[in-house]
C-alpha atoms as a PDB file:
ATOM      1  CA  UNK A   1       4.474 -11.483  14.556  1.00  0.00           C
ATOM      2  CA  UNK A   2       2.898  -8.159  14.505  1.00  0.00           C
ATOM      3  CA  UNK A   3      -0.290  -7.056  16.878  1.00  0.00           C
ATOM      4  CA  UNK A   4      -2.940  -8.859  17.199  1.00  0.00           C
ATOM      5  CA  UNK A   5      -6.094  -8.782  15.044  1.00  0.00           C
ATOM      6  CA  UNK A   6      -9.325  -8.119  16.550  1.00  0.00           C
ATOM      7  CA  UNK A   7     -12.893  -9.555  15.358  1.00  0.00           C
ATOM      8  CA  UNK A   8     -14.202  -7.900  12.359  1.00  0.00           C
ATOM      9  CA  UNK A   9     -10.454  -5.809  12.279  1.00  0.00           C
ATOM     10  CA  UNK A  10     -10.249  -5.978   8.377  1.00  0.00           C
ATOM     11  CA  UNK A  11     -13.618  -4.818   7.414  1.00  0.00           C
ATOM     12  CA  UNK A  12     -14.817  -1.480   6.968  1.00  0.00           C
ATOM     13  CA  UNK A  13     -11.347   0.076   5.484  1.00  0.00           C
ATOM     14  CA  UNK A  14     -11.750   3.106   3.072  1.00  0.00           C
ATOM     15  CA  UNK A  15      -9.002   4.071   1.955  1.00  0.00           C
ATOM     16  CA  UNK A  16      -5.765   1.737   1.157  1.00  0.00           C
ATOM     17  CA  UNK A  17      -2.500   3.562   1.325  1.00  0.00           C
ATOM     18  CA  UNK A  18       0.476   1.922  -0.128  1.00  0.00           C
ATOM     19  CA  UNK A  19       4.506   2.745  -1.026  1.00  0.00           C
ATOM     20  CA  UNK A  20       6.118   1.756  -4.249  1.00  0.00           C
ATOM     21  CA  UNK A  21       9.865   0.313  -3.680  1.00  0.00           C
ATOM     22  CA  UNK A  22       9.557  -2.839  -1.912  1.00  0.00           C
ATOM     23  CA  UNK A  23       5.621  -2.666  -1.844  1.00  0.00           C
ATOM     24  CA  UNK A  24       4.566  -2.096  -5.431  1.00  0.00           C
ATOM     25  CA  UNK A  25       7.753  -3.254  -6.885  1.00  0.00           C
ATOM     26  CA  UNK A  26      10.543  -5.781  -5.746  1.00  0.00           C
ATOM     27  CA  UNK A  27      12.819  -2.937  -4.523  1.00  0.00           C
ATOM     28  CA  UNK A  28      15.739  -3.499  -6.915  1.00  0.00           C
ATOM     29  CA  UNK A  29      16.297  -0.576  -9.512  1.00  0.00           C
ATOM     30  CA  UNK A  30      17.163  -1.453 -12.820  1.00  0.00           C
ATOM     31  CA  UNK A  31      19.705   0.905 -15.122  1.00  0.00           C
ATOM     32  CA  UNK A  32      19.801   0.683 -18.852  1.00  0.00           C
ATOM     33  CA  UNK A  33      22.982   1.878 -20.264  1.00  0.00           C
ATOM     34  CA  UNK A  34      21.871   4.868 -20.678  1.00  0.00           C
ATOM     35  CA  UNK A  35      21.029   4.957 -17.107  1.00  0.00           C
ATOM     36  CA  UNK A  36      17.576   5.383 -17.454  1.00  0.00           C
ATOM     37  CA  UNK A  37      15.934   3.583 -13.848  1.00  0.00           C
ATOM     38  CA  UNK A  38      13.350   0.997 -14.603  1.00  0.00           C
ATOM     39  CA  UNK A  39      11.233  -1.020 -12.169  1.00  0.00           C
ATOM     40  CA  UNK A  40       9.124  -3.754 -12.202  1.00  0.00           C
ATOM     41  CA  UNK A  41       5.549  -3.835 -11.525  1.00  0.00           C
ATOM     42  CA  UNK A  42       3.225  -6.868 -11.014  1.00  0.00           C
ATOM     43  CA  UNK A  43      -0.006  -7.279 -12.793  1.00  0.00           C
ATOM     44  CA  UNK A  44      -1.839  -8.782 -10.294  1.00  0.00           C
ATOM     45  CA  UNK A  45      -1.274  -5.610  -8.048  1.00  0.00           C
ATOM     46  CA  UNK A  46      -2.997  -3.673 -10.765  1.00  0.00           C
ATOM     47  CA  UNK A  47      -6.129  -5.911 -10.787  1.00  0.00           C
ATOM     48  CA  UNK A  48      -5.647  -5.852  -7.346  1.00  0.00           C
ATOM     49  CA  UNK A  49      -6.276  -1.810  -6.953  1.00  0.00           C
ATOM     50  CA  UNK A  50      -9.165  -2.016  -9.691  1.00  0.00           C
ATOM     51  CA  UNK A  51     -11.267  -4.371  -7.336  1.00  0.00           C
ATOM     52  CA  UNK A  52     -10.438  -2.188  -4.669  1.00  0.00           C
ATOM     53  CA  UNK A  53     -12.045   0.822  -6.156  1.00  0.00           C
ATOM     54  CA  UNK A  54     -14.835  -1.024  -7.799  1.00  0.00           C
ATOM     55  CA  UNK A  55     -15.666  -2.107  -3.947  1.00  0.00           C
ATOM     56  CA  UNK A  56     -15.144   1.487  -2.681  1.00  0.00           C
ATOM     57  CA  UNK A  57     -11.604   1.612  -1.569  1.00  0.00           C
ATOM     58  CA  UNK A  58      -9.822   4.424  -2.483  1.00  0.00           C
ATOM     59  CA  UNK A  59      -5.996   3.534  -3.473  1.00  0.00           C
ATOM     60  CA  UNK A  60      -3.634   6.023  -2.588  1.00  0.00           C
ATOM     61  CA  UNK A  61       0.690   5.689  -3.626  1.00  0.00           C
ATOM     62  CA  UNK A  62       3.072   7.583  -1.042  1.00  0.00           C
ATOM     63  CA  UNK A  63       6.453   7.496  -1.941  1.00  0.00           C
ATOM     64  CA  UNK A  64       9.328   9.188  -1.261  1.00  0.00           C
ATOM     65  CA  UNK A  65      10.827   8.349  -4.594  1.00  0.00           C
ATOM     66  CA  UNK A  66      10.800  10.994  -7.113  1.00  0.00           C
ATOM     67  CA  UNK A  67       9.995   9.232 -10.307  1.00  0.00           C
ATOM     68  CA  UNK A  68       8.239   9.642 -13.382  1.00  0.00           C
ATOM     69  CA  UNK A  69       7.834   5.478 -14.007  1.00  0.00           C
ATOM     70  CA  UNK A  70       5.458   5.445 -10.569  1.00  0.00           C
ATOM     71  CA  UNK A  71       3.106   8.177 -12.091  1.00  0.00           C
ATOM     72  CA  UNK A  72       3.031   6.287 -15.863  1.00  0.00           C
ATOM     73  CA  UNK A  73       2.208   2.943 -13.680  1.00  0.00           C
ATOM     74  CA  UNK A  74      -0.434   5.215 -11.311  1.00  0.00           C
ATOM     75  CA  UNK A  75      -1.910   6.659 -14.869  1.00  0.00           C
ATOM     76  CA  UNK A  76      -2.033   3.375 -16.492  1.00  0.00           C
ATOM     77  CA  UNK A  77      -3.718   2.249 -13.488  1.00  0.00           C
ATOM     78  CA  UNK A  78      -6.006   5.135 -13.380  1.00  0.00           C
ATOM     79  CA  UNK A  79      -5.116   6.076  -9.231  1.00  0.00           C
ATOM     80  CA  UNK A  80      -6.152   9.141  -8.514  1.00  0.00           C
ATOM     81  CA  UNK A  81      -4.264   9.975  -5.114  1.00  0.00           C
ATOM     82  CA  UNK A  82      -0.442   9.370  -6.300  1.00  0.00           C
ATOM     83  CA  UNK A  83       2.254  11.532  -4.147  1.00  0.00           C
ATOM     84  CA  UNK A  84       5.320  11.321  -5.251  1.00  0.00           C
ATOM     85  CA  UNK A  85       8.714  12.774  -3.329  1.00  0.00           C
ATOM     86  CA  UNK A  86       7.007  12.421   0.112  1.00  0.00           C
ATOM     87  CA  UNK A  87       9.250  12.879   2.877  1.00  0.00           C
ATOM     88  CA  UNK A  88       6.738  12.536   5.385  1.00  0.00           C
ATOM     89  CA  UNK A  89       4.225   9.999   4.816  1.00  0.00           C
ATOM     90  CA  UNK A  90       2.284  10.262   7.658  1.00  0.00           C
ATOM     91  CA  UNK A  91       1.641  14.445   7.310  1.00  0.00           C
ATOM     92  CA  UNK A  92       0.481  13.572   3.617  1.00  0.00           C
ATOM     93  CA  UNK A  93      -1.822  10.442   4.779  1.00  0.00           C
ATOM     94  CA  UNK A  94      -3.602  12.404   7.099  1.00  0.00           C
ATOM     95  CA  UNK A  95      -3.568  15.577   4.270  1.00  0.00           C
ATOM     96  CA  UNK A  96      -5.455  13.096   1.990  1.00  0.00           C
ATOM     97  CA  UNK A  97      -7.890  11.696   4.696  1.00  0.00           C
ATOM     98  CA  UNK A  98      -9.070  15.352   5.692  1.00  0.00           C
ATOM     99  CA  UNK A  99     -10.041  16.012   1.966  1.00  0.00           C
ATOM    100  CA  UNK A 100     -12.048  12.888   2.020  1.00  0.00           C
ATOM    101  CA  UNK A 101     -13.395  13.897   5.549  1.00  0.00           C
ATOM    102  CA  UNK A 102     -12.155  10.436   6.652  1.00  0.00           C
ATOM    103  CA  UNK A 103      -9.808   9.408   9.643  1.00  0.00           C
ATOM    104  CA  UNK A 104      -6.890   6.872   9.969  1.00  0.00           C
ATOM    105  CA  UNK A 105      -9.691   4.412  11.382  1.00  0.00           C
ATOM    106  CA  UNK A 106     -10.571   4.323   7.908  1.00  0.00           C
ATOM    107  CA  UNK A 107      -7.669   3.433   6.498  1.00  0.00           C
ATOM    108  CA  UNK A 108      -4.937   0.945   6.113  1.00  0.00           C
ATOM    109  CA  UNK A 109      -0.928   1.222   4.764  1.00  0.00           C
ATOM    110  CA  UNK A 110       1.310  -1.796   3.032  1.00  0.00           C
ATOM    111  CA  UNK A 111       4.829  -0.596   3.482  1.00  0.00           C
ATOM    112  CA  UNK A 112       7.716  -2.299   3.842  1.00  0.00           C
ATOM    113  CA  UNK A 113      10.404  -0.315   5.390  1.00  0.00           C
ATOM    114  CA  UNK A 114      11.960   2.137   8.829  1.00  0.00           C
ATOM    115  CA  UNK A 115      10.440   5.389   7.016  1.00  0.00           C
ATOM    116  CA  UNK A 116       7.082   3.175   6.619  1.00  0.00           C
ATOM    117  CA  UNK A 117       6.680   2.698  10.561  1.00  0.00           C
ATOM    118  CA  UNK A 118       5.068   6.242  11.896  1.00  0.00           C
ATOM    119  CA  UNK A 119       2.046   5.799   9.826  1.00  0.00           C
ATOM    120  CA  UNK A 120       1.997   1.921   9.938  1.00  0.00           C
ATOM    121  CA  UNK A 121       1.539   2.776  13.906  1.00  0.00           C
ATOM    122  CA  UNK A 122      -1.314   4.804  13.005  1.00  0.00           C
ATOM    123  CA  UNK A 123      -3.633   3.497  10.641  1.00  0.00           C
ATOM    124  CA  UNK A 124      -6.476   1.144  11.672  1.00  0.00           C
ATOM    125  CA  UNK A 125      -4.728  -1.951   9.898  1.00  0.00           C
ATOM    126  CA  UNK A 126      -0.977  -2.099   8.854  1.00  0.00           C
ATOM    127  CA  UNK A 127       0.767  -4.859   6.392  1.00  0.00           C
ATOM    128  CA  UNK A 128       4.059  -5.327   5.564  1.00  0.00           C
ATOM    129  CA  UNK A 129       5.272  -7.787   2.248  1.00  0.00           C
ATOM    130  CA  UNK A 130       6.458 -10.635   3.904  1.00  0.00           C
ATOM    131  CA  UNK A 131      10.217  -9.710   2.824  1.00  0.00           C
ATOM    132  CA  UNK A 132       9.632  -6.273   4.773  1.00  0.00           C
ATOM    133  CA  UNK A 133      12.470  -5.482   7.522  1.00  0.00           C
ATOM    134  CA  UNK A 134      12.358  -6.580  11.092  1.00  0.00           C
ATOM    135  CA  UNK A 135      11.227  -3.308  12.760  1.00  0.00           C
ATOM    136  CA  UNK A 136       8.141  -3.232  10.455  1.00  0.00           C
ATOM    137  CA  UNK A 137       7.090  -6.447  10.803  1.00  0.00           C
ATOM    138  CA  UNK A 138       7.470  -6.543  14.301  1.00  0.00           C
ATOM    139  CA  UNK A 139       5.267  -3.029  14.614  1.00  0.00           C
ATOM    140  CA  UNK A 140       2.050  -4.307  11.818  1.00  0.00           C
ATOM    141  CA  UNK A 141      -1.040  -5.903  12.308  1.00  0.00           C
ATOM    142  CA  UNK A 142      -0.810  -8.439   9.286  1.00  0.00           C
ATOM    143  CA  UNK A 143       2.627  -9.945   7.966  1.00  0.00           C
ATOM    144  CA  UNK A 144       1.609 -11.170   4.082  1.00  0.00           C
ATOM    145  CA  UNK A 145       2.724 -14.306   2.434  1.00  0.00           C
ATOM    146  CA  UNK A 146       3.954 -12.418  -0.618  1.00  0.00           C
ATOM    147  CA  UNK A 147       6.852 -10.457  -1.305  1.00  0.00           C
ATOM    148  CA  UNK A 148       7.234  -6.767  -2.742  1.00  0.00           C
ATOM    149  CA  UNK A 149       6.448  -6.048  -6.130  1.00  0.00           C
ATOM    150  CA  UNK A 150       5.032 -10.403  -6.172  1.00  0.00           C
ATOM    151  CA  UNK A 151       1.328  -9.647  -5.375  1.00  0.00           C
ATOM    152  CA  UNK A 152       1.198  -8.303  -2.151  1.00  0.00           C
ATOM    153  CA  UNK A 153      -0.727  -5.958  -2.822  1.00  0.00           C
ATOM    154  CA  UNK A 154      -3.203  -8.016  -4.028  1.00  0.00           C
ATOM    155  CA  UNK A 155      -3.510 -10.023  -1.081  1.00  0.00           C
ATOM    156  CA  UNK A 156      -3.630  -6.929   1.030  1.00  0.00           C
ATOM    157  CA  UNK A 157      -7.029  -6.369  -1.318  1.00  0.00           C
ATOM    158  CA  UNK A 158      -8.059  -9.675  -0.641  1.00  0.00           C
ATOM    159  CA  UNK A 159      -7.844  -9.844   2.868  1.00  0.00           C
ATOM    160  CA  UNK A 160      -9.870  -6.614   3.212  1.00  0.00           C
ATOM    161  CA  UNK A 161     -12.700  -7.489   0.026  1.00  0.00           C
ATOM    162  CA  UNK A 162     -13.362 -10.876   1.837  1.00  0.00           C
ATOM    163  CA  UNK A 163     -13.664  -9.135   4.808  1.00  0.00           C
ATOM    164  CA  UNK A 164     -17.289  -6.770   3.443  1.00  0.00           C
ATOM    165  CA  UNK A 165     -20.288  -8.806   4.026  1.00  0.00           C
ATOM    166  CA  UNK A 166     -21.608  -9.836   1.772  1.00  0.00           C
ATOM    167  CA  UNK A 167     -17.847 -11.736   1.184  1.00  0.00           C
ATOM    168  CA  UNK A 168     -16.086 -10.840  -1.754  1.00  0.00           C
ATOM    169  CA  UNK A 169     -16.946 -13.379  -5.072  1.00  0.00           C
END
């Protein structure tokens, strides 16, 4: 499923943009009685985004959510680039890569969902969670073993550190 990977097609990525519901989390929504929302985040993930930036991938959240629990994860996890409230994620991706004087050859997007699919079209390399609807995983270039919000993410980085040369210890 998905296009086809080229030779070489996961190195060389720069920047990793990701969404939250389905991607960073499972997607479900939990309400206390008091109707606070909670979600659930994986660990992994977070160790995940630390290698990425310790290898020279800038993480970057785009989410159309509004919600204060994805900027205490994004602090905890010490992002930099969080955008919360997005409507369009493909105006803000390319917003982002101009301040880093980069392009969308640089960069790669994890999401999971319709709204996900205009800049899953237009980054170099495109994953979905393996859970993702049809239309996206019919439209990226890598369908992951994992679920949202169980590690995907941390493939995602996995795929792409194993992909620098030296390979990734």
């Amino acid at each position: 499923m998905g296009r086809r990977n080229p030779p070489g097609a996961f190195s060389g990525i720069k920047v990793l943009f990701m969404d939250v519901d389905g991607v960073l989390t499972d997607g479900g929504m939990y309400y206390s009685e008091k109707g606070e929302v909670l979600k659930k985040f994986n660990t992994r993930d977070g160790m995940g985004l630390q290698l990425a930036r310790e290898k020279g991938i800038l993480p970057v959240i785009l989410t159309k959510e509004r919600s204060r629990i994805v900027q205490k994860r994004a602090e905890k996890l010490q992002l930099q680039e969080v955008h919360v409230g997005v409507e369009d994620k493909l105006e803000k991706a390319a917003e982002v890569l101009s301040r880093y004087n980069l392009t969308f050859g640089d960069a790669a997007f994890i999401g999971d969902d319709i709204n996900d699919i205009p800049l899953l079209g237009k980054v170099r390399l495109s994953f979905c969670p393996a859970d993702a609807v049809g239309d996206v995983r019919k439209v990226v270039t890598h369908v992951c073993t994992k679920d949202g919000g169980r590690g995907v993410v941390r493939e995602v980085v996995e795929i792409l550190l194993n992909s620098m040369v030296p390979p990734f210890q």
